[in-house]
Protein backbone atom coordinates (compact mmCIF):
# COMPACT_ATOMS: atom_id res chain seq x y z
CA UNK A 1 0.00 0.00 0.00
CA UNK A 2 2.98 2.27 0.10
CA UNK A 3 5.20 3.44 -2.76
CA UNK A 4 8.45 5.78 -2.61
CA UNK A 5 8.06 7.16 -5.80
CA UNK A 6 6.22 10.61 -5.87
CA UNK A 7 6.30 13.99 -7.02
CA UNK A 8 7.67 16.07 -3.87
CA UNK A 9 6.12 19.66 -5.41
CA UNK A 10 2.59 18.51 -5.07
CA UNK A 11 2.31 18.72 -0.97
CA UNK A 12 2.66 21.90 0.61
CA UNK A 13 -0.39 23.90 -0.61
CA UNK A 14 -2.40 21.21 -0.42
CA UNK A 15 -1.37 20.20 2.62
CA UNK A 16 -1.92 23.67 4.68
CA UNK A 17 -5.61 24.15 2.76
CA UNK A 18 -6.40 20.13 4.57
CA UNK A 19 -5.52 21.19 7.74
CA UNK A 20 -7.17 24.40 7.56
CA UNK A 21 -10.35 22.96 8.10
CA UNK A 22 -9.56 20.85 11.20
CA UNK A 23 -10.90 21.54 14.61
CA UNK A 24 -8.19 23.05 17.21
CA UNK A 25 -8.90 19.76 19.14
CA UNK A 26 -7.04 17.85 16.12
CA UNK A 27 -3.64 19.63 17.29
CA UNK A 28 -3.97 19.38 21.10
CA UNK A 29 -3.39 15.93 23.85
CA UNK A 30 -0.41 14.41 25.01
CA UNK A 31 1.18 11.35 24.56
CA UNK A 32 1.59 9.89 28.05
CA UNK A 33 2.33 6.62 26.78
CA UNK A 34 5.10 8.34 24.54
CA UNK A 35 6.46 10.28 27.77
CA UNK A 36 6.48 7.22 30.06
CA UNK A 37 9.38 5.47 27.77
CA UNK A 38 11.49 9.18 28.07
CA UNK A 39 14.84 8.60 30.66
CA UNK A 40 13.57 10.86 33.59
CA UNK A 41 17.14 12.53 33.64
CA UNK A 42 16.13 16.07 32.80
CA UNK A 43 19.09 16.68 30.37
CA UNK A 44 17.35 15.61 27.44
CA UNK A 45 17.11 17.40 24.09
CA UNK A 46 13.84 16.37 21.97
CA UNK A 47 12.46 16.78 19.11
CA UNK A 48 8.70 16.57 17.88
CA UNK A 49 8.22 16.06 14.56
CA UNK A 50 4.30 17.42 13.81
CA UNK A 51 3.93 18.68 17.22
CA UNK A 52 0.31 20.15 16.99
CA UNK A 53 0.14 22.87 19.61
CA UNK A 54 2.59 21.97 21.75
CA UNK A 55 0.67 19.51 24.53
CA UNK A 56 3.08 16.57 24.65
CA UNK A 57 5.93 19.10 24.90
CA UNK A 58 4.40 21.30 27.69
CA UNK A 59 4.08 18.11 29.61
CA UNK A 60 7.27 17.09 29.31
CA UNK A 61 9.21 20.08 30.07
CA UNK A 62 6.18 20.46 33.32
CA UNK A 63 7.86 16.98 34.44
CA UNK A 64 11.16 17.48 34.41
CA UNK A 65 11.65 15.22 31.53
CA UNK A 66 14.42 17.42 29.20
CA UNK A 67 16.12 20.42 29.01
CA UNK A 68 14.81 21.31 25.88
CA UNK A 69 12.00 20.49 23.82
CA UNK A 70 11.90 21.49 19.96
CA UNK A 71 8.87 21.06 17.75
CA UNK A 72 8.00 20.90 13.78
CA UNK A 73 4.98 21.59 12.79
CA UNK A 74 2.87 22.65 9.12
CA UNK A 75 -0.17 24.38 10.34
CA UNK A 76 0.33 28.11 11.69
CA UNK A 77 -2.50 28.47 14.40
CA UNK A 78 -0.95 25.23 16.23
CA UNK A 79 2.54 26.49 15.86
CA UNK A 80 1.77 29.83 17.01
CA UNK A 81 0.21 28.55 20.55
CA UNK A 82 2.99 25.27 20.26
CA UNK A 83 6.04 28.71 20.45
CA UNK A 84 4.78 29.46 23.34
CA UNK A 85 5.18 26.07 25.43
CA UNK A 86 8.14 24.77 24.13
CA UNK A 87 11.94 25.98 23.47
CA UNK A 88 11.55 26.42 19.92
CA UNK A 89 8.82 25.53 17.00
CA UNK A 90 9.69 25.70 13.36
CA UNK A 91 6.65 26.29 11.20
CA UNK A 92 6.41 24.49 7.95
CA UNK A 93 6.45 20.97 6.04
CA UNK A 94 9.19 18.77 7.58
CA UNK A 95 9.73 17.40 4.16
CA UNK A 96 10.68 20.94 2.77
CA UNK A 97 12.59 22.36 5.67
CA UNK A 98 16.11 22.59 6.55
CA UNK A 99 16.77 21.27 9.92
CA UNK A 100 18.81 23.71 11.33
CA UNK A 101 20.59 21.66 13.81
CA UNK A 102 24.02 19.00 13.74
CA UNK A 103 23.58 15.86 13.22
CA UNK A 104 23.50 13.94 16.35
CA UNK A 105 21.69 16.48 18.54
CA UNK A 106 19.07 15.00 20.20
CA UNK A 107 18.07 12.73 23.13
CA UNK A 108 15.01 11.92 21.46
CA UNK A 109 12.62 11.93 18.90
CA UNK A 110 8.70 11.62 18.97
CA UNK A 111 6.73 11.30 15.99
CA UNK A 112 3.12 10.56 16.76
CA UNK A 113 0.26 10.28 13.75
CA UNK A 114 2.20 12.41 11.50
CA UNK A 115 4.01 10.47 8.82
CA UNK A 116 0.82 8.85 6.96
CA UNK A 117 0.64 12.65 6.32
CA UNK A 118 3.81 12.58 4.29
CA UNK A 119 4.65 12.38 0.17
CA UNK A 120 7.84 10.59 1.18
CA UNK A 121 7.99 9.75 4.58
CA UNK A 122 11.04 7.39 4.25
CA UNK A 123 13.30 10.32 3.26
CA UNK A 124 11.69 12.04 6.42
CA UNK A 125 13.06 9.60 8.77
CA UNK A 126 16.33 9.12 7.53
CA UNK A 127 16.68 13.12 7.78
CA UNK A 128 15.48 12.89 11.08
CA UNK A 129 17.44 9.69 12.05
CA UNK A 130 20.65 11.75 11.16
CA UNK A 131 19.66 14.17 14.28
CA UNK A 132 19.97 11.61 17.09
CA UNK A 133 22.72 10.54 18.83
CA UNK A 134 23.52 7.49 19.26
CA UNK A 135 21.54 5.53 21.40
CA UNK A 136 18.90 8.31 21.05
CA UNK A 137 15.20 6.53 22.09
CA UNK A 138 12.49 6.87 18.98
CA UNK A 139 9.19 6.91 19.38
CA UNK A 140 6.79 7.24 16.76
CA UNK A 141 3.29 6.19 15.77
CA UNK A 142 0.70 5.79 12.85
CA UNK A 143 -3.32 4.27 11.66
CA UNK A 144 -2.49 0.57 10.39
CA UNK A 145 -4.03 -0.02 7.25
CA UNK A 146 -3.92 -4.23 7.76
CA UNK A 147 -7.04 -3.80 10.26
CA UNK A 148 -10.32 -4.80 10.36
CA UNK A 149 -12.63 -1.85 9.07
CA UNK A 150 -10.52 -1.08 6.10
CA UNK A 151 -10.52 -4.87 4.84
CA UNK A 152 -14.30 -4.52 5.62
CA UNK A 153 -14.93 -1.95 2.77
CA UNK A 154 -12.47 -3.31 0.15
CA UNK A 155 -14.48 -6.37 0.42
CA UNK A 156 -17.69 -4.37 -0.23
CA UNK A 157 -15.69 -2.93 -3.37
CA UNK A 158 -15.02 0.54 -0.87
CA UNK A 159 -12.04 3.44 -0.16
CA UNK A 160 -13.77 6.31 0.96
CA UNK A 161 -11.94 9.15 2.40
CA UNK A 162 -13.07 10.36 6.25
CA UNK A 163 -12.37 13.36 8.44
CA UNK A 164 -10.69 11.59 11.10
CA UNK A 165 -9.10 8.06 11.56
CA UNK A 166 -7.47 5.52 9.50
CA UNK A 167 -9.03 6.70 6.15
CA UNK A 168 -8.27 10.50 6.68
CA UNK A 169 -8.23 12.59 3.75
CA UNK A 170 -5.27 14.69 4.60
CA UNK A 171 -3.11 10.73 5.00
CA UNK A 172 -1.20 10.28 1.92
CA UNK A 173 0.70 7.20 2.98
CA UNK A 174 -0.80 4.03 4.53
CA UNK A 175 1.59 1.30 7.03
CA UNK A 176 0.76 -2.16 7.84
CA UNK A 177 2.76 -3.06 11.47
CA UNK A 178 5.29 -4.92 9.25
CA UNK A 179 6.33 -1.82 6.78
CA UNK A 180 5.86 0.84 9.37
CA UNK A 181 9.21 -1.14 10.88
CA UNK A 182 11.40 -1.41 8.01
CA UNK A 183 10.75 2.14 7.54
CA UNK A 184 12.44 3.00 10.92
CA UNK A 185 15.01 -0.18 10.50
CA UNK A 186 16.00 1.10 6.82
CA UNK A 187 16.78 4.35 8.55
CA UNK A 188 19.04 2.99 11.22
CA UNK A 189 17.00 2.61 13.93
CA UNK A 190 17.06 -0.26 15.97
CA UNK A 191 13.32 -1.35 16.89
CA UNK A 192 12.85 -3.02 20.13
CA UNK A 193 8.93 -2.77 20.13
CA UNK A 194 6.01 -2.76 18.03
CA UNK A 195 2.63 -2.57 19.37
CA UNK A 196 -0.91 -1.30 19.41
CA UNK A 197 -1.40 2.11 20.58
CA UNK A 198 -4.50 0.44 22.45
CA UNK A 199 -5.49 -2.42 24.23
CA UNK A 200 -8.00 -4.35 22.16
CA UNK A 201 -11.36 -4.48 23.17
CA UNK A 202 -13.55 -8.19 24.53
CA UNK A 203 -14.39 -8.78 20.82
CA UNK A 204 -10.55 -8.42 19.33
CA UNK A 205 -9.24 -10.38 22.46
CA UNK A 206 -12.18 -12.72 21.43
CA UNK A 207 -10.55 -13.45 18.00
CA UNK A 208 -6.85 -13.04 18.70
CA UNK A 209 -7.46 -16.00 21.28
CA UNK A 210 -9.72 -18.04 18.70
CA UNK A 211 -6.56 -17.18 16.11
CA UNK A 212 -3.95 -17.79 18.30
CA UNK A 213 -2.69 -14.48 17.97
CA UNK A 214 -1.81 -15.57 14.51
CA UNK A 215 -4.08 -12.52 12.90
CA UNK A 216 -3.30 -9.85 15.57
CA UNK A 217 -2.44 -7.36 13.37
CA UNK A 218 -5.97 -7.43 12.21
CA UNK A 219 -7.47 -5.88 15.52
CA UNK A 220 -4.99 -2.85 15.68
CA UNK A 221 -5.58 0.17 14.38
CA UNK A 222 -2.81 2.54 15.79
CA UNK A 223 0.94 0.97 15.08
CA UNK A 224 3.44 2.41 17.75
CA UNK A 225 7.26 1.73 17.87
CA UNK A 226 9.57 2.20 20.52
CA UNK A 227 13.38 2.08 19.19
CA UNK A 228 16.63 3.82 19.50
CA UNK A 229 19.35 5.33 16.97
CA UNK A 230 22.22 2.53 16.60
């Protein structure tokens, strides 16, 4: 379902007139499951690749968890509240910006529900995979496309665009659990854990245990990965 060849001009005007008509509620909440896995040292540096307003950052600056907390993020009303909660916020497309900073920079890198939003995502994470030290913890998340609702509607002959979830219009790139990793692995990132952003519910438990966990990947529809730069 994914393919690296594309034309790179065709995203950035696009791209700012989708999320123009989201709700400020799309941009906000923190990932607590994302800060649980950060060291609780303090002297990290992090970086948020697509970091809406700024929630996840707040919070982890609020807990002591780094010494500095740098965002990236395309759409201007959620970078202009994001500037003033973390240490710095550039505004644009991550796959048209220069990074401005060395290579091996950061503690850390999140990167939640952003990347389906990419033309070429791969080239995203190696850019960003050259920021980390080594060692540096990755943490990064995205809708699996190997679940149970979208196979639904391809059997019914169906790929209909949504606002929100798996099938939103603004996603350009779709991840099963299995190609979401060898995008990170490709990149140089060691993965240590894939999983569902959620526990399933009593009718997905139901199945895996009736499957023998052999069809899993059918009953997740967030893939998250916990890794670290090698």
């Amino acid at each position: 379902m994914t393919d690296k060849h594309s034309n790179s001009a065709v995203g950035d005007d696009l791209g700012l007139q989708a999320y123009g008509s989201k709700s400020d509620g799309y941009f906000a909440g923190v990932r607590r499951d994302f800060l649980d896995l950060l060291s609780p040292s303090g002297s990290a540096r992090i970086l948020e690749i697509g970091c809406g307003a700024g929630e996840t950052g707040a919070a982890a600056i609020a807990a002591g968890l780094c010494e500095s907390y740098h965002g990236v993020e395309i759409a201007p009303q959620a970078a202009k509240v994001a500037r003033t909660r973390l240490t710095e916020v550039l505004e644009g497309n991550v796959e048209q910006l220069e990074l401005p900073w060395a290579d091996q920079s950061f503690d850390a890198v999140l990167m939640s529900e952003v990347l389906e939003h990419l033309i070429d995502p791969w080239a995203v994470v190696e850019r960003v995979a050259a920021k980390l030290k080594p060692g540096a913890t990755v943490l990064a998340s995205s809708p699996n496309v190997a679940q149970f609702s979208v196979l639904s509607g391809l059997l019914k002959d169906r790929w209909e665009l949504t606002e929100t979830g798996v099938m939103d219009r603004t996603h350009l790139r779709w991840f099963t659990a299995g190609s979401y990793r060898r995008m990170f692995e490709e990149a140089g990132i060691q993965v240590d854990t894939v999983r569902a952003m959620a526990e399933p519910g009593p009718g997905a438990r139901a199945f895996n245990l009736l499957t023998l966990g052999r069809l899993r990947h059918l009953t997740v529809r967030q893939v998250c990965i916990e890794g670290r730069k090698t």
